[in-house]
PDB file of N, CA and C in Angstrom:
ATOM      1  N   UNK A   1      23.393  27.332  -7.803  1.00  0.00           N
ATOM      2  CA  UNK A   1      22.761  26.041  -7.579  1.00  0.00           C
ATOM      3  C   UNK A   1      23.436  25.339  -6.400  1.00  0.00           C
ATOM      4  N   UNK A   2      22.753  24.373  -5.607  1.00  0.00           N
ATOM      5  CA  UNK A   2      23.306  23.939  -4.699  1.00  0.00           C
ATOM      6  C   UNK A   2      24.338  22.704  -4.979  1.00  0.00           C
ATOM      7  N   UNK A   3      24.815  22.575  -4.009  1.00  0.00           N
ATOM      8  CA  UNK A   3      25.772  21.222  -3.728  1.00  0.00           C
ATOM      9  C   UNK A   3      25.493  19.874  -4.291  1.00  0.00           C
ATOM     10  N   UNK A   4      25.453  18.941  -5.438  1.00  0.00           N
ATOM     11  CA  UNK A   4      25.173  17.649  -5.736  1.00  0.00           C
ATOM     12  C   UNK A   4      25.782  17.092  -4.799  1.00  0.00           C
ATOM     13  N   UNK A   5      26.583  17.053  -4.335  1.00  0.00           N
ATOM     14  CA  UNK A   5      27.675  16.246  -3.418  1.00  0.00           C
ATOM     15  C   UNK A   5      26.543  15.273  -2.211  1.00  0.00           C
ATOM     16  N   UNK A   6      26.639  13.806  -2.259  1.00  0.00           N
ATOM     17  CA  UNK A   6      26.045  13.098  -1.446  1.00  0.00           C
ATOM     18  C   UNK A   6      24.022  12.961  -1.418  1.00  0.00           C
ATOM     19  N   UNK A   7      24.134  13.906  -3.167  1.00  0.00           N
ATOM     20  CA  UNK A   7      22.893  12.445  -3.301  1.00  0.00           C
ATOM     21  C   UNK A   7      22.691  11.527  -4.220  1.00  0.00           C
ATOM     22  N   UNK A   8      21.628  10.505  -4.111  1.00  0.00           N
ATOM     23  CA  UNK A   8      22.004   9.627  -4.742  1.00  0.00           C
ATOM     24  C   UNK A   8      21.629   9.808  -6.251  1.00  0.00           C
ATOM     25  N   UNK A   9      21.998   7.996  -7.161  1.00  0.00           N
ATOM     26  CA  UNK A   9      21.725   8.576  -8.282  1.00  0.00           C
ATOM     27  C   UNK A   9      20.410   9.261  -8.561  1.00  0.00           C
ATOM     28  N   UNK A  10      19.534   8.187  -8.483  1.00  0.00           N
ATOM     29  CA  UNK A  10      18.140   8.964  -8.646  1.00  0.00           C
ATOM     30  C   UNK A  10      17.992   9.975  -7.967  1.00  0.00           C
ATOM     31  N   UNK A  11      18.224  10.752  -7.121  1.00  0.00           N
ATOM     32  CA  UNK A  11      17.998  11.681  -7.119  1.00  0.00           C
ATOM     33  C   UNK A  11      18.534  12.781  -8.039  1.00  0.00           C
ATOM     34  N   UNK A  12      19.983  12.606  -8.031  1.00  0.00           N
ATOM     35  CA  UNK A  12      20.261  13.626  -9.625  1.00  0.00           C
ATOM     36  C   UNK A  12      19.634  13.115 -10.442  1.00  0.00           C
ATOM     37  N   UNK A  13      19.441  12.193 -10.794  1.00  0.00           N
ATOM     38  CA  UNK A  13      18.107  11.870 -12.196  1.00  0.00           C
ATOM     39  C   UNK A  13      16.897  12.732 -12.325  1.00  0.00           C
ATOM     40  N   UNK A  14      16.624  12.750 -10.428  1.00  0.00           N
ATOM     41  CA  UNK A  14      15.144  13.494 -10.656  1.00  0.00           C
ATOM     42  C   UNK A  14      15.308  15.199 -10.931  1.00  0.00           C
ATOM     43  N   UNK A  15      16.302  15.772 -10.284  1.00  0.00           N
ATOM     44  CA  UNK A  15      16.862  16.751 -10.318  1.00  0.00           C
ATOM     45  C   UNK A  15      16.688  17.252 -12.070  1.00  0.00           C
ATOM     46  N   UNK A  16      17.586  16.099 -13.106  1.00  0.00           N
ATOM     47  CA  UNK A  16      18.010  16.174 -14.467  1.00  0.00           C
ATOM     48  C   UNK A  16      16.279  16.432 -14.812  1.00  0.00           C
ATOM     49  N   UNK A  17      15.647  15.669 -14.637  1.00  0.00           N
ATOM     50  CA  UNK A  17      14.320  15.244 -15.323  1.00  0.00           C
ATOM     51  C   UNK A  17      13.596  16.793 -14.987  1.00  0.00           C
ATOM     52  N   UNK A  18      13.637  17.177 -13.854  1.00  0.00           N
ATOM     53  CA  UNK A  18      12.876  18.516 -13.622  1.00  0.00           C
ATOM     54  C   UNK A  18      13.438  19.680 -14.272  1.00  0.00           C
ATOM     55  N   UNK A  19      14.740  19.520 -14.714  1.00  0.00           N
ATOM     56  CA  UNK A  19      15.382  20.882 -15.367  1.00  0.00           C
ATOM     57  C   UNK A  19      15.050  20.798 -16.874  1.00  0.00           C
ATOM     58  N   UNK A  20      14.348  19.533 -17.343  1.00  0.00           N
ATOM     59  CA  UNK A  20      14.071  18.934 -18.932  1.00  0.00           C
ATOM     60  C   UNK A  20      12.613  20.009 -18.812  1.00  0.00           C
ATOM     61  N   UNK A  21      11.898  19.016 -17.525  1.00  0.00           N
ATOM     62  CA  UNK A  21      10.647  18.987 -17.837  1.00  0.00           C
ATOM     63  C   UNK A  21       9.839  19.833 -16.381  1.00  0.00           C
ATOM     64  N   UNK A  22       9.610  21.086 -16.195  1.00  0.00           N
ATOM     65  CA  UNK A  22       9.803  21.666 -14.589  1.00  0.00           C
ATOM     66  C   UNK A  22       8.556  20.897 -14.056  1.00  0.00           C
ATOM     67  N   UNK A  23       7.188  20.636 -14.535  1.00  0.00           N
ATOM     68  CA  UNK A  23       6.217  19.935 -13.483  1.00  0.00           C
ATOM     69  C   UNK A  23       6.417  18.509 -14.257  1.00  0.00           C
ATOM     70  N   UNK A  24       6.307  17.592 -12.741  1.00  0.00           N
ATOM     71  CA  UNK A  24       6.086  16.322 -13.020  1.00  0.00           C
ATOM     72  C   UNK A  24       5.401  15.655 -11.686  1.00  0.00           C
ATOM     73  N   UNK A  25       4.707  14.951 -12.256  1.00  0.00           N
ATOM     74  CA  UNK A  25       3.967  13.956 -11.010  1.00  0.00           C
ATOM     75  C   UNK A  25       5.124  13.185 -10.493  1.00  0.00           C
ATOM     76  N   UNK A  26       4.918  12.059  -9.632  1.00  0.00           N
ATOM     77  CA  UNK A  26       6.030  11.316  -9.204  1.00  0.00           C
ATOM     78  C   UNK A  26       5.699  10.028  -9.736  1.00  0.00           C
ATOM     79  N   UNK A  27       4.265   9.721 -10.286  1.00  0.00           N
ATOM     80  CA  UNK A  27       4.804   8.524 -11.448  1.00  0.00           C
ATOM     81  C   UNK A  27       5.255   8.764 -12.432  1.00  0.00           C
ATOM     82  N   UNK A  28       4.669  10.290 -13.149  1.00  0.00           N
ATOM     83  CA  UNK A  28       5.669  10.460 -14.424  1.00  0.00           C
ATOM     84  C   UNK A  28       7.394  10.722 -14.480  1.00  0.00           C
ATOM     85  N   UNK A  29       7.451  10.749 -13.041  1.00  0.00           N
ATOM     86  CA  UNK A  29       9.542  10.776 -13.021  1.00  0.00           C
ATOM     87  C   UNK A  29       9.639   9.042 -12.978  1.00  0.00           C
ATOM     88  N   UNK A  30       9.189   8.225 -12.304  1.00  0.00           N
ATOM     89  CA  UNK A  30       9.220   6.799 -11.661  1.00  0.00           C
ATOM     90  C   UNK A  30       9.440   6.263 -13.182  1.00  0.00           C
ATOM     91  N   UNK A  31       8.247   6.513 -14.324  1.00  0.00           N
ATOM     92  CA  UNK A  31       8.517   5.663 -15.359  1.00  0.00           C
ATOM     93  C   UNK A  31       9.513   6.865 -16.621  1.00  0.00           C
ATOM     94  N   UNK A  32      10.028   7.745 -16.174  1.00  0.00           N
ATOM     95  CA  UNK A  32      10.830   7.870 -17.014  1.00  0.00           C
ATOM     96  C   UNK A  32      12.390   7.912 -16.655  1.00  0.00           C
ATOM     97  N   UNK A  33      12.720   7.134 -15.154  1.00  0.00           N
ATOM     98  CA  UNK A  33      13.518   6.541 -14.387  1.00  0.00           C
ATOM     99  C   UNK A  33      13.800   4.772 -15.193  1.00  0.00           C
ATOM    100  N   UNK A  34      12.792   4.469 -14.941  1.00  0.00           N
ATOM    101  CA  UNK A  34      13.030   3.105 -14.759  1.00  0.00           C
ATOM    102  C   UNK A  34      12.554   2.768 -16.396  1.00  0.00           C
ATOM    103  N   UNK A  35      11.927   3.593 -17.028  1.00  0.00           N
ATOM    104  CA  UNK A  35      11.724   3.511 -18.738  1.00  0.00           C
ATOM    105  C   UNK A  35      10.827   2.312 -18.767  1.00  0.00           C
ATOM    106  N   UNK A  36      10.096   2.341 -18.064  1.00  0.00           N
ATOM    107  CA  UNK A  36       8.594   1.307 -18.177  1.00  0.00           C
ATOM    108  C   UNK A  36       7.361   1.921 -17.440  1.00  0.00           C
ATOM    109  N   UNK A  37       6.117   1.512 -17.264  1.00  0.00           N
ATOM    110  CA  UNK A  37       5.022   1.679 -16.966  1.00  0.00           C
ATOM    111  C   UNK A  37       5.419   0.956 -15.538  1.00  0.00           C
ATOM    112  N   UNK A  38       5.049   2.379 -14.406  1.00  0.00           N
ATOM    113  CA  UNK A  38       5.174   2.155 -12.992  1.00  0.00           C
ATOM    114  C   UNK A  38       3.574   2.271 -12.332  1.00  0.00           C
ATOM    115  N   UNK A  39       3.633   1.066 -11.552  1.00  0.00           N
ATOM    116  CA  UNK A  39       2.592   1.032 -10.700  1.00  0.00           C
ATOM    117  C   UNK A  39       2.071   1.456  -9.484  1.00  0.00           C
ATOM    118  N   UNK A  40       1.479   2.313  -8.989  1.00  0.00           N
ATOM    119  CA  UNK A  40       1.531   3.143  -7.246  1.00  0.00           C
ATOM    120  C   UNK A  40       1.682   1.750  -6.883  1.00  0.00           C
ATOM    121  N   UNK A  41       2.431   2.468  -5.717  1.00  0.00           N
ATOM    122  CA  UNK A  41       2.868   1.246  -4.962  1.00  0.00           C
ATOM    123  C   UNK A  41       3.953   0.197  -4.973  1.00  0.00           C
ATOM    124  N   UNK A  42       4.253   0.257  -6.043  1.00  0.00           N
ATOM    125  CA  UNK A  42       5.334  -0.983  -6.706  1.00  0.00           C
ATOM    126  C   UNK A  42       6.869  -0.143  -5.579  1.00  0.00           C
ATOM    127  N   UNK A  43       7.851  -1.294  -6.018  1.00  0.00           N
ATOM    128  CA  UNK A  43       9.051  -0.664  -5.310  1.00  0.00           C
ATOM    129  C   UNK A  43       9.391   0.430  -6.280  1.00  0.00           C
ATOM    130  N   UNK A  44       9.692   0.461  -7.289  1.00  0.00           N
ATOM    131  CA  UNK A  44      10.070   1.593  -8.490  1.00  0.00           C
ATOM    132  C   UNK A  44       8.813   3.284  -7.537  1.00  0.00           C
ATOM    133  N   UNK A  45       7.961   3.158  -7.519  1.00  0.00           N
ATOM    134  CA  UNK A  45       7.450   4.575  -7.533  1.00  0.00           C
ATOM    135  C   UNK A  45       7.910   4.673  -6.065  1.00  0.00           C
ATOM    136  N   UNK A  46       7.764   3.634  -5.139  1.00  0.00           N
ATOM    137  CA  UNK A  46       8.114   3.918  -3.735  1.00  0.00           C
ATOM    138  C   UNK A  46       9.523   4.324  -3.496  1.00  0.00           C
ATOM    139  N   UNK A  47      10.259   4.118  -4.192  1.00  0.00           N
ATOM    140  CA  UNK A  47      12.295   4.551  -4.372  1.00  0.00           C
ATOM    141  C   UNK A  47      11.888   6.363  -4.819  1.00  0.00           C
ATOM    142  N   UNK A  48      11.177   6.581  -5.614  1.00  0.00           N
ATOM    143  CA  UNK A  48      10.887   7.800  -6.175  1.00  0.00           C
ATOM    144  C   UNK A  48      10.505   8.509  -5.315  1.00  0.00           C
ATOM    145  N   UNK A  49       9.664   7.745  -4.822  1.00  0.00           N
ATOM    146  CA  UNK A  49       8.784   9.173  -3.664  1.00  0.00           C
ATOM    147  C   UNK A  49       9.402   9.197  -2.199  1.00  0.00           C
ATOM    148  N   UNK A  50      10.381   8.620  -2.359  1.00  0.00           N
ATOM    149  CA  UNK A  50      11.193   8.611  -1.184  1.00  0.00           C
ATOM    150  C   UNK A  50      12.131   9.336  -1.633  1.00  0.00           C
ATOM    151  N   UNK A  51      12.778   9.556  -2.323  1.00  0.00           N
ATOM    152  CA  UNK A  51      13.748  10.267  -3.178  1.00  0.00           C
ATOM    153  C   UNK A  51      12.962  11.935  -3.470  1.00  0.00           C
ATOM    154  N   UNK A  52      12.177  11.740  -3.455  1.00  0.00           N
ATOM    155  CA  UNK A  52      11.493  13.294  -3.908  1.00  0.00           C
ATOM    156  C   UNK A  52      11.013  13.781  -2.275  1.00  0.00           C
ATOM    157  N   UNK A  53      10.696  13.007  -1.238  1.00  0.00           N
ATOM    158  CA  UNK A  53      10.449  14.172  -0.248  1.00  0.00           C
ATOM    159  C   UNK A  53      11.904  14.210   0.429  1.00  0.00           C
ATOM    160  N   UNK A  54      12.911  13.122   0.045  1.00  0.00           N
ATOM    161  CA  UNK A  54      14.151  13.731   0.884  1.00  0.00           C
ATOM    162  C   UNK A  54      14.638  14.524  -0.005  1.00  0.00           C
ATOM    163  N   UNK A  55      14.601  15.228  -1.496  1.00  0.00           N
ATOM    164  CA  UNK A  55      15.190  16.551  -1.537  1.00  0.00           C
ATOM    165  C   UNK A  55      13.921  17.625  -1.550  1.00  0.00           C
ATOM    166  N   UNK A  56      13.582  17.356  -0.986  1.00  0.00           N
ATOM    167  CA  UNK A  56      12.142  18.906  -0.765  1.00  0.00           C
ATOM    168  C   UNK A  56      12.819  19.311   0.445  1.00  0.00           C
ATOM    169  N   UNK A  57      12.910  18.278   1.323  1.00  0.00           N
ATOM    170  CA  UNK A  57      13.264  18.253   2.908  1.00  0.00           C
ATOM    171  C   UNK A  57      14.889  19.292   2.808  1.00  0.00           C
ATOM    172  N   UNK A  58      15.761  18.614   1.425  1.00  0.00           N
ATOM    173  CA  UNK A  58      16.895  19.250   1.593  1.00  0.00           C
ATOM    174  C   UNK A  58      16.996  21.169   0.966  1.00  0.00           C
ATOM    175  N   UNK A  59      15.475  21.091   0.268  1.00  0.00           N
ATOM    176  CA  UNK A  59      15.339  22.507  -0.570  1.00  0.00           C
ATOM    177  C   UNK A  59      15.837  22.342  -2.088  1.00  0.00           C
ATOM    178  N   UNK A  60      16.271  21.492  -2.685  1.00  0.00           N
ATOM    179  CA  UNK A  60      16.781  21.272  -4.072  1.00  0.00           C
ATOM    180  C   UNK A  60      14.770  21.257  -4.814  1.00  0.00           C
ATOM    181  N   UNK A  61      13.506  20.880  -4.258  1.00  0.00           N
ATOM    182  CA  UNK A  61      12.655  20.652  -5.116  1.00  0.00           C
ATOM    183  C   UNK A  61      11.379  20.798  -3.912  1.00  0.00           C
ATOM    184  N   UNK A  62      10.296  21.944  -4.766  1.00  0.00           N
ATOM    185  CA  UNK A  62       9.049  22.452  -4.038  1.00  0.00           C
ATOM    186  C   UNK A  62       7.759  21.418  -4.744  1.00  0.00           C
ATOM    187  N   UNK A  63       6.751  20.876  -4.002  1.00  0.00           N
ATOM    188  CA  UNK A  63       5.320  20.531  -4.599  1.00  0.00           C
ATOM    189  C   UNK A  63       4.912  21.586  -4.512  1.00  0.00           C
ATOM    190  N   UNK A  64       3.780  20.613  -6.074  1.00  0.00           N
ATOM    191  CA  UNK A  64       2.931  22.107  -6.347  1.00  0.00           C
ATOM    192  C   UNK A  64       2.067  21.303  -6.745  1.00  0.00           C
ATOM    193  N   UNK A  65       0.512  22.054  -6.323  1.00  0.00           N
ATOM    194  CA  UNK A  65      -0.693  21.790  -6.726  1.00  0.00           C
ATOM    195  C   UNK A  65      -0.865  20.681  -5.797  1.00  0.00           C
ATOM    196  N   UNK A  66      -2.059  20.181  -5.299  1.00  0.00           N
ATOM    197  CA  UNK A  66      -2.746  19.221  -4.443  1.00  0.00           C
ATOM    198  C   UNK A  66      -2.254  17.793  -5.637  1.00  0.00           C
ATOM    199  N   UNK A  67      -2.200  17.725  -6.853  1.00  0.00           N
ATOM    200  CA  UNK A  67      -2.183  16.745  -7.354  1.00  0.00           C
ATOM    201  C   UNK A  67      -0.547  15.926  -7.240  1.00  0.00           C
ATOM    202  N   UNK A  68       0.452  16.534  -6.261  1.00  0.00           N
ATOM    203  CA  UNK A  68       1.982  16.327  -6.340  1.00  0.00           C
ATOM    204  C   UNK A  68       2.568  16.355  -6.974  1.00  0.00           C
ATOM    205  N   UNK A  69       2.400  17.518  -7.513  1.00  0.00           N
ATOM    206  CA  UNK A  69       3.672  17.541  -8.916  1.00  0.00           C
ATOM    207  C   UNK A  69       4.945  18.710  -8.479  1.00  0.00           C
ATOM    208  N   UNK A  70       5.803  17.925  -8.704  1.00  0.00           N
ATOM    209  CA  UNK A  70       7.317  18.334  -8.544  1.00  0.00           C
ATOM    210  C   UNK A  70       7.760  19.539  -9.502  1.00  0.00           C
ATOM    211  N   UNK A  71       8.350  20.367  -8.751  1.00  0.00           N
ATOM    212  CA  UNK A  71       9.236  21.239  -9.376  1.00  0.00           C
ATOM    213  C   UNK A  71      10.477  21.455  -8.879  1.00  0.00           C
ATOM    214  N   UNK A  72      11.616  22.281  -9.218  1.00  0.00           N
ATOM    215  CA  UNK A  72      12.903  22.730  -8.644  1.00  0.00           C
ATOM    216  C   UNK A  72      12.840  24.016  -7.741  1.00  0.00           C
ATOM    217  N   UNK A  73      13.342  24.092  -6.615  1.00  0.00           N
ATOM    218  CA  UNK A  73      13.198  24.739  -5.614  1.00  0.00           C
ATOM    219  C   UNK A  73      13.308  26.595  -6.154  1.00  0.00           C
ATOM    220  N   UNK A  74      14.369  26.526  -7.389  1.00  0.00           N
ATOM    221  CA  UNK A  74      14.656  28.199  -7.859  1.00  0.00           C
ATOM    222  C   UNK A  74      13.816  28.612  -8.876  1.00  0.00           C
ATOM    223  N   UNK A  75      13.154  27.910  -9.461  1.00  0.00           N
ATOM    224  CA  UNK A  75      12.097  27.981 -10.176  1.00  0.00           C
ATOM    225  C   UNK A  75      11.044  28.977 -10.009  1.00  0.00           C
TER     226      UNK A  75
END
């Protein structure tokens, strides 16, 4: 597995959440981040989806399916 070293929390959160659960949309990580009902758009899903294409970008996590659902890169 790769290096945790220098990301942030949520991102090991999202990391944790994909090794629970391997597909997830990026509102279903957003509200089981923040443990409430997230709105597109709100700052909560926008922290998320900023957080999910900078570790795709780093290789820790691949999309899948046209609908954006997240998985882990060794998967």
């Amino acid at each position: 597995m790769q290096d945790l070293v220098g990301l942030s929390k949520n991102q090991k959160r999202i990391l944790e959440l994909l090794n629970i659960k391997p597909d997830m949309t990026t509102k279903e990580i957003a509200e089981m981040i923040f443990g409430k009902i997230v709105e597109y758009k709100s700052k909560e899903y926008t922290s998320v989806h900023r957080s999910l294409f900078s570790l795709e970008k780093q290789g820790y996590i691949k999309r899948v399916q046209v609908q954006l659902r997240w998985r882990r890169a060794n998967q």
